[in-house]
Protein backbone atom coordinates (compact mmCIF):
# COMPACT_ATOMS: atom_id res chain seq x y z
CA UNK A 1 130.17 98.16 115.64
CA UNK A 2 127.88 101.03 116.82
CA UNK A 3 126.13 102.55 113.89
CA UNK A 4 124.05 105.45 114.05
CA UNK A 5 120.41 105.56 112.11
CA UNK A 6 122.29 108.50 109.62
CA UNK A 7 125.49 105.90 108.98
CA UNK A 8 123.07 102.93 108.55
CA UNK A 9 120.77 104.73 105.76
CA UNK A 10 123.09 106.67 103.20
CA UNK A 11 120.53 108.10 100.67
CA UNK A 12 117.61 106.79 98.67
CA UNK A 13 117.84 104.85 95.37
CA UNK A 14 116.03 107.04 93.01
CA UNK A 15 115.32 104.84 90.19
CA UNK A 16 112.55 104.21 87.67
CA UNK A 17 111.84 100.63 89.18
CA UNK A 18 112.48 102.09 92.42
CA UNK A 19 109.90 104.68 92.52
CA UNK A 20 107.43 102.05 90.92
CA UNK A 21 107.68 99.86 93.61
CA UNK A 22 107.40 102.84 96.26
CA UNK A 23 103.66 102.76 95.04
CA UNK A 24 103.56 99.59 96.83
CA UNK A 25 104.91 99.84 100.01
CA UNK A 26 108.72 99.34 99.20
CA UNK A 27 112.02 101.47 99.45
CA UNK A 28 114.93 101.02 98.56
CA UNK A 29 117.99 102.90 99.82
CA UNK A 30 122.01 102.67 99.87
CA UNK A 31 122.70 101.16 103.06
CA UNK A 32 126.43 100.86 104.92
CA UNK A 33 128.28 97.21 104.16
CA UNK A 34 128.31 96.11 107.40
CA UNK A 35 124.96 96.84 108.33
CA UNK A 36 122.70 93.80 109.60
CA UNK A 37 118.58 93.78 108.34
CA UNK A 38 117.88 94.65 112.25
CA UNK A 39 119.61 97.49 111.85
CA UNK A 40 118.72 98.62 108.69
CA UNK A 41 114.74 97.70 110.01
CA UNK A 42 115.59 100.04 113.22
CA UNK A 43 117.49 102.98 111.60
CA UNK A 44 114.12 103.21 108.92
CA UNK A 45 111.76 103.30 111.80
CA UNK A 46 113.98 105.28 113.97
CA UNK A 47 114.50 108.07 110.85
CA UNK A 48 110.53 107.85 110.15
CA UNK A 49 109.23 107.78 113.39
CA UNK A 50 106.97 110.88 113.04
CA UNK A 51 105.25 108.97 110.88
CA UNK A 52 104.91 106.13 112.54
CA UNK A 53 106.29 103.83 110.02
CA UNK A 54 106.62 100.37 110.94
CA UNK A 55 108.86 97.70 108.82
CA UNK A 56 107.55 94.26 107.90
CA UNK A 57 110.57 93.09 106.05
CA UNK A 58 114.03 93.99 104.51
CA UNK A 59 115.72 92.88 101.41
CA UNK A 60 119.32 93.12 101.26
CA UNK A 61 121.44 93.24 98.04
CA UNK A 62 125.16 93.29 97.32
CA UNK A 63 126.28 94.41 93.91
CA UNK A 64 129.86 93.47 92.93
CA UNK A 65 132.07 95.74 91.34
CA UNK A 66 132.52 95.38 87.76
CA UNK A 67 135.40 96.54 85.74
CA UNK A 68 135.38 99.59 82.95
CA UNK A 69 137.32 100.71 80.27
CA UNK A 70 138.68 104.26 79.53
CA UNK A 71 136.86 106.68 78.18
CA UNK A 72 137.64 106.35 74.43
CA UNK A 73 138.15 103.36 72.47
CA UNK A 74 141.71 103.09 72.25
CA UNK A 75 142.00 104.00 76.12
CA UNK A 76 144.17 101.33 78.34
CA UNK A 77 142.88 103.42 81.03
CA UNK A 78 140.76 100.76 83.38
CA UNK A 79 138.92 100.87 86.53
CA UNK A 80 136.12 99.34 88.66
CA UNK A 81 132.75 100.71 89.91
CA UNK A 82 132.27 101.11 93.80
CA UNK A 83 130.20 97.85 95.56
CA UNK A 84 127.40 98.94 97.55
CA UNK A 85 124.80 97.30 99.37
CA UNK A 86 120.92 97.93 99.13
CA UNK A 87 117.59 97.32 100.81
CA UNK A 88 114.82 96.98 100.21
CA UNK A 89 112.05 98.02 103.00
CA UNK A 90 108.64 96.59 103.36
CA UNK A 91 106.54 98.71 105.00
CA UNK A 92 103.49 97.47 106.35
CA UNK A 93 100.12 98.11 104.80
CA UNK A 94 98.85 101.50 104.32
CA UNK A 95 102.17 103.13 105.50
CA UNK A 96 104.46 105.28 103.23
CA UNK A 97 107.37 107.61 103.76
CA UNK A 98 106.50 111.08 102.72
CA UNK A 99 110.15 112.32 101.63
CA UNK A 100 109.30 109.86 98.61
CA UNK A 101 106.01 111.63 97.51
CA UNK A 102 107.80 114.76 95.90
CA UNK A 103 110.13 113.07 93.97
């Protein structure tokens, strides 16, 4: 499957731990299921390369769907949250994506 560097890389994980850890030389952003690291390590250099970012390593995670309940307490209403995948990009020292610096 031929994936573009846009399909690859879906959108940043904006979280508190997240943006921690972006002090350190690691990002973490949605990435397509069937994605492969070398892909995901590609698309990151291929989307940054103005800066000339270069990845040491990538950290993939799966998260399962879990179930939920309606929205009141006697709701029978159920449902699941979405799986999605994530990475997590080491970049190598001294580097850092600027599109994380205004957030």
């Amino acid at each position: 499957m031929s994936l573009t560097a846009h399909e690859i890389i879906l959108r940043p994980v904006i979280s508190e731990k997240s943006m921690d850890e972006s002090q350190r030389g690691k990002y973490t952003f949605a990435v397509h299921k069937d994605a492969t690291k070398i892909q995901i390590e590609a698309a990151v250099e291929e989307l940054w390369k103005k800066e000339g970012v270069r990845v040491v390593s990538v950290n993939v995670l799966t998260t399962k769907s879990k179930e939920k309940r309606g929205g009141t307490r006697r709701s029978r209403i159920g449902g699941r949250t979405t799986p999605w995948r994530k990475a997590i990009v080491t970049l190598a020292p001294g580097q850092k994506i600027e599109f994380f610096e205004a957030v």
